[in-house]
C-alpha atoms as a PDB file:
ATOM      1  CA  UNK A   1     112.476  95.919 119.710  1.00  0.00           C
ATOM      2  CA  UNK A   2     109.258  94.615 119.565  1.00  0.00           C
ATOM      3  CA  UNK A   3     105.490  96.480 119.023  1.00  0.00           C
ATOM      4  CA  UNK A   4     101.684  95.304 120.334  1.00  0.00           C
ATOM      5  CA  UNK A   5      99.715  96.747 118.601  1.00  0.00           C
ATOM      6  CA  UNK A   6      96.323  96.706 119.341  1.00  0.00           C
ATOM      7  CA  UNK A   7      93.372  98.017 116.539  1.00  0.00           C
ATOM      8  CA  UNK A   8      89.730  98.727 117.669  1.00  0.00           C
ATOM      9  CA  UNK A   9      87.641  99.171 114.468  1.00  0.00           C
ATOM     10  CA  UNK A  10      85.656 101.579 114.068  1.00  0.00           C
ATOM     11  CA  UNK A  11      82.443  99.791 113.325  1.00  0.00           C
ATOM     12  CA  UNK A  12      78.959 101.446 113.448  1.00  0.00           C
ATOM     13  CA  UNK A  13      77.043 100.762 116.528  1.00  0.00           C
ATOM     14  CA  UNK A  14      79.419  99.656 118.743  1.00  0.00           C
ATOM     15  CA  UNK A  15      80.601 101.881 122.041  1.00  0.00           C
ATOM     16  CA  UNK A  16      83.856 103.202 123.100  1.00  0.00           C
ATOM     17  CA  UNK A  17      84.328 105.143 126.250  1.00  0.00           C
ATOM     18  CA  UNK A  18      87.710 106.974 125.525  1.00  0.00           C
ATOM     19  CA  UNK A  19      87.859 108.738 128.814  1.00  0.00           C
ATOM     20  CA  UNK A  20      87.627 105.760 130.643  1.00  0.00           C
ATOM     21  CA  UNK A  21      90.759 104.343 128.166  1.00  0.00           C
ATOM     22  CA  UNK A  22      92.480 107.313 128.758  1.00  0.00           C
ATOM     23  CA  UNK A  23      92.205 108.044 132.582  1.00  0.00           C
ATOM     24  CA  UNK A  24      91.832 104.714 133.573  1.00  0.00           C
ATOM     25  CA  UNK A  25      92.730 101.726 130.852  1.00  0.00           C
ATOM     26  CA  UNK A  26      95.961 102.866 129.827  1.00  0.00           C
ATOM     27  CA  UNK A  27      97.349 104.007 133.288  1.00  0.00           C
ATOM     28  CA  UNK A  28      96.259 100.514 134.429  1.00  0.00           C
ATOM     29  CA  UNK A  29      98.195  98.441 131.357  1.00  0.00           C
ATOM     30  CA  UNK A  30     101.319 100.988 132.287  1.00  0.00           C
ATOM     31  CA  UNK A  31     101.139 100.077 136.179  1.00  0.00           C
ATOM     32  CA  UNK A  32     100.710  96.336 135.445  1.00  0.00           C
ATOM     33  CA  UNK A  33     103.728  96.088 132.602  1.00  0.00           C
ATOM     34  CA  UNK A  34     106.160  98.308 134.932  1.00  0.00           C
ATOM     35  CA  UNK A  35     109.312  98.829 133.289  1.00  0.00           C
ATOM     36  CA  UNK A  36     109.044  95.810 130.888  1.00  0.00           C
ATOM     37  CA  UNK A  37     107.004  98.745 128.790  1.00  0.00           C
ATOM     38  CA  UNK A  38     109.337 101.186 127.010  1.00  0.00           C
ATOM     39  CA  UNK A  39     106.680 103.729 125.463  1.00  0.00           C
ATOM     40  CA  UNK A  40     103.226 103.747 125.027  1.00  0.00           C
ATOM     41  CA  UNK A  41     100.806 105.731 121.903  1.00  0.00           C
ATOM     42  CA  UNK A  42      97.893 106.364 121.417  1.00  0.00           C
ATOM     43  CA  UNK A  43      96.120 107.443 117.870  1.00  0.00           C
ATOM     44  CA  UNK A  44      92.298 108.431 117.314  1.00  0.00           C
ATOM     45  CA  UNK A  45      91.086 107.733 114.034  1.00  0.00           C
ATOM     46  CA  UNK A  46      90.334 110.852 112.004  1.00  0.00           C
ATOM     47  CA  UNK A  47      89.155 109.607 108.443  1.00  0.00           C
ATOM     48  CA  UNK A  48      89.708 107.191 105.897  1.00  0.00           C
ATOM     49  CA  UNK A  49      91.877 107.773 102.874  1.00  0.00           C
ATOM     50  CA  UNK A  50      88.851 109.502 100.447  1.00  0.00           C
ATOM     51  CA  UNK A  51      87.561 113.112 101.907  1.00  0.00           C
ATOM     52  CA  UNK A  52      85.125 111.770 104.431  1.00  0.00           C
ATOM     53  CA  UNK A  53      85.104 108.485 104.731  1.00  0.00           C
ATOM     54  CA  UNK A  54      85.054 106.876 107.965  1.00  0.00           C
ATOM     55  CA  UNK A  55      88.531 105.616 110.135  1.00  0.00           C
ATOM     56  CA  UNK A  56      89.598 102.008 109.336  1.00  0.00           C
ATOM     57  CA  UNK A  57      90.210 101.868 113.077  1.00  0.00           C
ATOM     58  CA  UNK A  58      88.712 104.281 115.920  1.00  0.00           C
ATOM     59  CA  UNK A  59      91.806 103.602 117.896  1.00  0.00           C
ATOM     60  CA  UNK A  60      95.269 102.041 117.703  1.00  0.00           C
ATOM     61  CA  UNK A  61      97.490 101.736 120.586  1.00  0.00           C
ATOM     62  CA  UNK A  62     101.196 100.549 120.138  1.00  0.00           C
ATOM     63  CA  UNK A  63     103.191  99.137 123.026  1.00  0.00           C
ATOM     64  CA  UNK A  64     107.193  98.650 123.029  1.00  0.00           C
ATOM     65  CA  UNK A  65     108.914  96.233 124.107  1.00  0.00           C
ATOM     66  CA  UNK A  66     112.572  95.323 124.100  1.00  0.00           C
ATOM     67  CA  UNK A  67     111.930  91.120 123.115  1.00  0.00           C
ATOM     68  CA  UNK A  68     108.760  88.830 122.750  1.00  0.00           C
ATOM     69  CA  UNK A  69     109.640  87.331 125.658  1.00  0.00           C
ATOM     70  CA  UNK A  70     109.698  90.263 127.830  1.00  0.00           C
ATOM     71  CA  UNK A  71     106.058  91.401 126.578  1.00  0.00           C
ATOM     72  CA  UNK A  72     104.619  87.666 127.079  1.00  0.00           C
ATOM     73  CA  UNK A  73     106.107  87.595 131.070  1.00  0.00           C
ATOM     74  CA  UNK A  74     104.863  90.904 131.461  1.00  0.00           C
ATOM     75  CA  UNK A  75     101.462  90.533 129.991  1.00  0.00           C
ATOM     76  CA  UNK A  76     101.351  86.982 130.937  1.00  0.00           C
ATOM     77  CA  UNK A  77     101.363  87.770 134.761  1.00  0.00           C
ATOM     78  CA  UNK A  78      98.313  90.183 134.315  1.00  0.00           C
ATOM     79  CA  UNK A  79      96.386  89.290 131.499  1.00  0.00           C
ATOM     80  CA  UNK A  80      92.890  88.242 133.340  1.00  0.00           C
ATOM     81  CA  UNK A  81      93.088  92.246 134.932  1.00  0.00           C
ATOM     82  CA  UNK A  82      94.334  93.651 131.538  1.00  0.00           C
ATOM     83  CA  UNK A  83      91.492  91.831 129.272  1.00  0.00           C
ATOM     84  CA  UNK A  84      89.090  91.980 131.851  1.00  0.00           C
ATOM     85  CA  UNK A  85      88.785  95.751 131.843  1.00  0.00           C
ATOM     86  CA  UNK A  86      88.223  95.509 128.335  1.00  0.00           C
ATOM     87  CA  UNK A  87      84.129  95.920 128.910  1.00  0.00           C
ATOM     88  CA  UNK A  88      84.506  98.727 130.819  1.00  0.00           C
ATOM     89  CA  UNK A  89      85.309 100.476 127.690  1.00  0.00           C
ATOM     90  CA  UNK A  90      84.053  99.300 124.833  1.00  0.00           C
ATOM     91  CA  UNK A  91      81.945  96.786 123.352  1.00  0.00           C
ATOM     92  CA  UNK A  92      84.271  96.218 120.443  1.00  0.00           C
ATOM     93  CA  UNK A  93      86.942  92.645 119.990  1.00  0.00           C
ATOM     94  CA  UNK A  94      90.235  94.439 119.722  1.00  0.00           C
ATOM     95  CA  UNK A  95      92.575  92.973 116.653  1.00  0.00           C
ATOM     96  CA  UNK A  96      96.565  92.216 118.190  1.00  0.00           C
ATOM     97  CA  UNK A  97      99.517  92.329 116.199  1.00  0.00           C
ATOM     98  CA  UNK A  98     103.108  91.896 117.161  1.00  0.00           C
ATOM     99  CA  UNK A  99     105.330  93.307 114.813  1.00  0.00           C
ATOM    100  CA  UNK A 100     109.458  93.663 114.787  1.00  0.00           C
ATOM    101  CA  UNK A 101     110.378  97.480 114.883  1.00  0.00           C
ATOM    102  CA  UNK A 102     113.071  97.703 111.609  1.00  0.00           C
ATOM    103  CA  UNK A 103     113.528 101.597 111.533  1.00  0.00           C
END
């Protein structure tokens, strides 16, 4: 099993619309995946590691998949829709990774 993950930091000044991500973002990247999507989450950044220090990242979200291949034909087909909704939310360049689930 594979996981995107996919890291907005949480830098000062930018804008992040988490209702629209929420209501409208996420069901959309669901829809468009269909079935190739196993499970989908979510985390808010609280805080940094020191008492109250900022969130490396405002949000993560982490998408499973059961092979590489399977995300890239699923993404692939809809990638212009799924990256073009991206300024309807935020202003911020989200940071990908695609990491092999071991436990």
């Amino acid at each position: 099993m594979i996981k995107i993950s996919v890291f907005y930091p949480n830098e000062e000044g930018k804008k992040f619309d988490t209702t629209y991500y929420f209501n409208k973002h996420i069901p959309m990247v669901q829809e468009k995946l269909g079935s190739a999507v196993k499970r989908v989450g979510v985390e808010q950044g609280l805080g940094g590691a020191a008492p109250g220090s900022r969130a490396t990242y405002l949000l993560m979200a982490h998408l499973y998949f059961d092979s590489v291949a399977a995300f890239q034909t699923a993404f692939g087909a809809h990638v212009q829709t799924i990256m073009g909704d991206i300024p309807n939310f935020t202003d911020i360049q989200p940071i990908i990774q695609i990491s092999e689930v071991k436990i």
